[in-house]
N, C-alpha and C. Protein backbone atom coordinates (compact mmCIF):
# COMPACT_ATOMS: atom_id res chain seq x y z
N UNK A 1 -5.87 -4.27 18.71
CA UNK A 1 -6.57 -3.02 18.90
C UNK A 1 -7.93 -3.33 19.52
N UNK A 2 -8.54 -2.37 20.53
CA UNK A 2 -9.73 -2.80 20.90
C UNK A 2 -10.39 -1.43 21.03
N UNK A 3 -11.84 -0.85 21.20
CA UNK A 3 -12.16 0.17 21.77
C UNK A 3 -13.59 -0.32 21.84
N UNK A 4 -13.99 0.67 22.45
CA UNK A 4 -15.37 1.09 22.66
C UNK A 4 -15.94 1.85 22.28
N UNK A 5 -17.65 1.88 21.93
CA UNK A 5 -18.08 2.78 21.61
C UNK A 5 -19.83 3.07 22.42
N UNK A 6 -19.88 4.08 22.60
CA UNK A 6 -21.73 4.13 23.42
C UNK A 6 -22.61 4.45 22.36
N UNK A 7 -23.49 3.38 21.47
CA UNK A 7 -24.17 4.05 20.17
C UNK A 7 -25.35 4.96 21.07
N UNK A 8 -25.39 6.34 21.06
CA UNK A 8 -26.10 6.88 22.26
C UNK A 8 -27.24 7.68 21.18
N UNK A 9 -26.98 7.61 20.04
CA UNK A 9 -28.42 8.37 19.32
C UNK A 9 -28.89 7.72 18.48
N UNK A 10 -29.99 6.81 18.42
CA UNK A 10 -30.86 5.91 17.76
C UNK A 10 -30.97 6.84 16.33
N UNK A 11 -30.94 5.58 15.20
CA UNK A 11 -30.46 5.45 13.86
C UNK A 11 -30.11 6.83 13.41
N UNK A 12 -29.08 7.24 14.20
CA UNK A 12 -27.82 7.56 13.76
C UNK A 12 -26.64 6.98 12.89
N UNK A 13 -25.70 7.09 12.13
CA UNK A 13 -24.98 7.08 10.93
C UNK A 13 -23.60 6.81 11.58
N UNK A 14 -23.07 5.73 11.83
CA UNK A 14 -21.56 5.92 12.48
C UNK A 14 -20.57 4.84 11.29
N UNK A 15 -19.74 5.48 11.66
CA UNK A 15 -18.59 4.67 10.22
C UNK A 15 -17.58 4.46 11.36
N UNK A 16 -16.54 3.22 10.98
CA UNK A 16 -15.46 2.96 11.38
C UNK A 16 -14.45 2.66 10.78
N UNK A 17 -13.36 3.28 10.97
CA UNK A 17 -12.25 2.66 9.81
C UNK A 17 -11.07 1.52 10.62
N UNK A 18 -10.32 0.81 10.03
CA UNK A 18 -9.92 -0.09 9.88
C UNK A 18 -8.33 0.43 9.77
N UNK A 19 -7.97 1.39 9.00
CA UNK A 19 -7.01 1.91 9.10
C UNK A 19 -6.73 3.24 8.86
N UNK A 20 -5.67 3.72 8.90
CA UNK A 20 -5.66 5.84 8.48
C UNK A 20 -5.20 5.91 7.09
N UNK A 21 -6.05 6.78 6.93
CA UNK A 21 -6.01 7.24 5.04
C UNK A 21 -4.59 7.39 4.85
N UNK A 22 -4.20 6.77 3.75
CA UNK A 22 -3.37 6.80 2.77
C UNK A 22 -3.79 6.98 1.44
N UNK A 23 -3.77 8.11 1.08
CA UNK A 23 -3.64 8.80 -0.19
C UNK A 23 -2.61 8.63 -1.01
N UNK A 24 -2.71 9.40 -2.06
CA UNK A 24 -1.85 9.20 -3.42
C UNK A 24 -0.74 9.94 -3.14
N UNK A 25 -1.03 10.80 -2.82
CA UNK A 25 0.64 11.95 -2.48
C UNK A 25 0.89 11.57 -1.40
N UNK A 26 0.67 10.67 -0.23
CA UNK A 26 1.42 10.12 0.42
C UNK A 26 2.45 8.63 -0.27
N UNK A 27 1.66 8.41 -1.19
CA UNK A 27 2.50 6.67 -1.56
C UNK A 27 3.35 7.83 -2.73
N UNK A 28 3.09 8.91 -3.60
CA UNK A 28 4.04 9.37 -4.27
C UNK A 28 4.98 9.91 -3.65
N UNK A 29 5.41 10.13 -1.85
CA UNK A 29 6.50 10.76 -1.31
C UNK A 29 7.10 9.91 -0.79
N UNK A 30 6.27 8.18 -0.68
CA UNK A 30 7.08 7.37 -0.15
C UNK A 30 8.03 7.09 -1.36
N UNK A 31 7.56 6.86 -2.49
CA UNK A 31 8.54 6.43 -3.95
C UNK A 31 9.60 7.42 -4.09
N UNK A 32 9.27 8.47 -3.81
CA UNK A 32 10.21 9.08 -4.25
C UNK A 32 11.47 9.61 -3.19
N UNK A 33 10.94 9.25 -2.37
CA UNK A 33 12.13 9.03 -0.58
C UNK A 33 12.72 7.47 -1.17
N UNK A 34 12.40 6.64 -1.41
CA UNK A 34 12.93 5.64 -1.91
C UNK A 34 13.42 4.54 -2.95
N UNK A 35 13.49 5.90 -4.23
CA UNK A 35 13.73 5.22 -5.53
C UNK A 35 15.21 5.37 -5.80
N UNK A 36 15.78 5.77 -4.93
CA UNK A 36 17.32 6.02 -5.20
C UNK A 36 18.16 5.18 -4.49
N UNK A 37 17.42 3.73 -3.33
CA UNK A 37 17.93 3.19 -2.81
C UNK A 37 18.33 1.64 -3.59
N UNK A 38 19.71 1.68 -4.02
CA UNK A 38 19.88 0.70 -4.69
C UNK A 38 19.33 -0.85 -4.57
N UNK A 39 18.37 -1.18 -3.06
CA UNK A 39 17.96 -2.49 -2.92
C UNK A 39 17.00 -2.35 -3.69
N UNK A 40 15.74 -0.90 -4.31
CA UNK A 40 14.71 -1.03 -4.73
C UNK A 40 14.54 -1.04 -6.25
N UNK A 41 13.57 -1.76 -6.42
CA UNK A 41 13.44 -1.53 -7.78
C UNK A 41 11.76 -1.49 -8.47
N UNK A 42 11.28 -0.30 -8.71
CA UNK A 42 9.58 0.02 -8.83
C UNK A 42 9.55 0.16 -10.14
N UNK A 43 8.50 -0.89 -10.69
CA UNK A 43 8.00 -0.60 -11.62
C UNK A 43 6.62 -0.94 -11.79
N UNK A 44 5.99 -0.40 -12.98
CA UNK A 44 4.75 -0.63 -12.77
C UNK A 44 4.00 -2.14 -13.55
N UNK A 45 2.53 -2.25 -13.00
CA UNK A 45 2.33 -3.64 -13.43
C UNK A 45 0.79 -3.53 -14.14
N UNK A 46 0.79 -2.18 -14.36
CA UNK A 46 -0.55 -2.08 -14.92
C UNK A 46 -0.99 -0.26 -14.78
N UNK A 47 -2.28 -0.01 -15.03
CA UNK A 47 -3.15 0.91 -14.44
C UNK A 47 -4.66 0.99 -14.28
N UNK A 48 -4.91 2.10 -13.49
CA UNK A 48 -5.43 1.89 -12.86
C UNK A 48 -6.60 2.12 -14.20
N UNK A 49 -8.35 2.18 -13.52
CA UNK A 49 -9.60 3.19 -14.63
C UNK A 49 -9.17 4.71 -14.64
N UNK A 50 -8.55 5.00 -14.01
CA UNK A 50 -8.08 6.76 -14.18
C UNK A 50 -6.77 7.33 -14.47
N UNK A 51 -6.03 5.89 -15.25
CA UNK A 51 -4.79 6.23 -16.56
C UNK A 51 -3.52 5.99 -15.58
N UNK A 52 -3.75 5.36 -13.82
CA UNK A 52 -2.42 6.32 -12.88
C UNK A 52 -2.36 4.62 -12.72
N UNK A 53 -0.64 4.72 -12.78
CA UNK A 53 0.26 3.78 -13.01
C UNK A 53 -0.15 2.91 -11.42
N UNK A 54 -0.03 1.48 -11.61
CA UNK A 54 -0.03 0.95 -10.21
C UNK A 54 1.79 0.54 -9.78
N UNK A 55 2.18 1.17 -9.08
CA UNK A 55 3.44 0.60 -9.02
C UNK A 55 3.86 -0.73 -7.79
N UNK A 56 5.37 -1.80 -8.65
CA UNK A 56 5.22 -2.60 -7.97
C UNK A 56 6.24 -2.34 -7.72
N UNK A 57 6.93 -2.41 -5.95
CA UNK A 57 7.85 -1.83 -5.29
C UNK A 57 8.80 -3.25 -4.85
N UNK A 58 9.55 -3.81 -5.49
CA UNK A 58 10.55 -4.61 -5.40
C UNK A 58 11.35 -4.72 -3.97
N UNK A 59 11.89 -4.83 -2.99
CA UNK A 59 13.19 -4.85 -2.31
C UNK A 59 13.58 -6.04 -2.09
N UNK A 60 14.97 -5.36 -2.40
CA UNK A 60 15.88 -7.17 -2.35
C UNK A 60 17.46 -6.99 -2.44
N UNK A 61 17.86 -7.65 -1.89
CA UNK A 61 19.10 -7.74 -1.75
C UNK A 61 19.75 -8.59 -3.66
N UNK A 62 21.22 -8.09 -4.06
CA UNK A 62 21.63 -8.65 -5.43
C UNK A 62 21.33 -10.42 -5.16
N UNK A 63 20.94 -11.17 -6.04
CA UNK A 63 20.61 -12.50 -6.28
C UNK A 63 21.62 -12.82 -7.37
N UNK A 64 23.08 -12.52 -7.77
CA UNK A 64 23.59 -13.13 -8.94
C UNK A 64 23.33 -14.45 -9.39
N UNK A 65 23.54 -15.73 -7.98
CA UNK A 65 23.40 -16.69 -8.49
C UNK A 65 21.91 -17.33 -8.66
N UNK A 66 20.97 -16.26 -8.79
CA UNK A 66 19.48 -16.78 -8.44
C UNK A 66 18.99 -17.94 -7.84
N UNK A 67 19.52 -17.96 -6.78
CA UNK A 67 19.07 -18.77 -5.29
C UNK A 67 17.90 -18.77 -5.41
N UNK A 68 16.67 -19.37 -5.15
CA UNK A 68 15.30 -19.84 -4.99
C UNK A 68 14.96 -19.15 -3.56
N UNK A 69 14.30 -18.00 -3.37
CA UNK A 69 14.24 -16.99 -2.37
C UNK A 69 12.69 -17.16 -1.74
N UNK A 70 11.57 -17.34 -0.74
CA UNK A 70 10.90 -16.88 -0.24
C UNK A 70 10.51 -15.35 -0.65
N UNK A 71 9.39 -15.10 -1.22
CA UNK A 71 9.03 -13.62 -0.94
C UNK A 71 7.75 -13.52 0.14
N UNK A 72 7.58 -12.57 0.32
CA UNK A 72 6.44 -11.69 0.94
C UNK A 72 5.60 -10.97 0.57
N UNK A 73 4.74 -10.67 -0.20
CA UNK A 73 3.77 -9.77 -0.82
C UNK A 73 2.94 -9.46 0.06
N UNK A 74 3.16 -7.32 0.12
CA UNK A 74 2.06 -6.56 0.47
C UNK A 74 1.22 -5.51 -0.03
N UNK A 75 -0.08 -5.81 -0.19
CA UNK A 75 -1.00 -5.46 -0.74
C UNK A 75 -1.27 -3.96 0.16
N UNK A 76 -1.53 -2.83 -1.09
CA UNK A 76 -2.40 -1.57 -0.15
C UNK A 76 -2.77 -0.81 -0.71
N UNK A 77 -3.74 0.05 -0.41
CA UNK A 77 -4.28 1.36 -1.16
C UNK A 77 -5.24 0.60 -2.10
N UNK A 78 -6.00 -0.90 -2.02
CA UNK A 78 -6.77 -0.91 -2.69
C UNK A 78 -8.02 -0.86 -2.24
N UNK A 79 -9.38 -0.55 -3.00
CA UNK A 79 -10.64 -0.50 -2.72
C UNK A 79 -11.66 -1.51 -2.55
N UNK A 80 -12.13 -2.11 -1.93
CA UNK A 80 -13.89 -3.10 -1.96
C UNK A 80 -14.13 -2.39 -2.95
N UNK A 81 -14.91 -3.32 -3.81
CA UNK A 81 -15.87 -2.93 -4.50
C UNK A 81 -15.75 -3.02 -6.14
């Protein structure tokens, strides 16, 4: 990603974001578009200071013979600070 910007009004206030808001009722419509898909499996691993569950969103194919698998962990919706 690249852009530009012209800071054209001296100490002026400009913010930049990094990525587009994701809110709570967006990650609650993704769970619930995808809790019925038998690869997933969400549960939670804690909470948050304001009582709301952090959920951890599993996908995976069945492991009967628990093969020693590579994962991937992705982190989101959390805050600096």
């Amino acid at each position: 990603m690249c852009f530009e910007y012209d800071f054209t009004i001296d100490k002026d206030v400009v913010q930049f974001a990094h990525s587009l808001p994701y809110d709570l009722q967006d990650l609650k419509k993704m769970i619930e578009n995808i809790k019925t898909n038998p690869k997933v499996v969400i549960t939670s691993i804690g909470s948050t200071i304001m009582g709301r569950s952090i959920p951890m969103i599993t996908i995976s194919a069945e492991n009967p013979n628990r093969i020693p698998r590579k994962a991937i962990v992705i982190l989101g919706r959390q805050h600096p600070g």
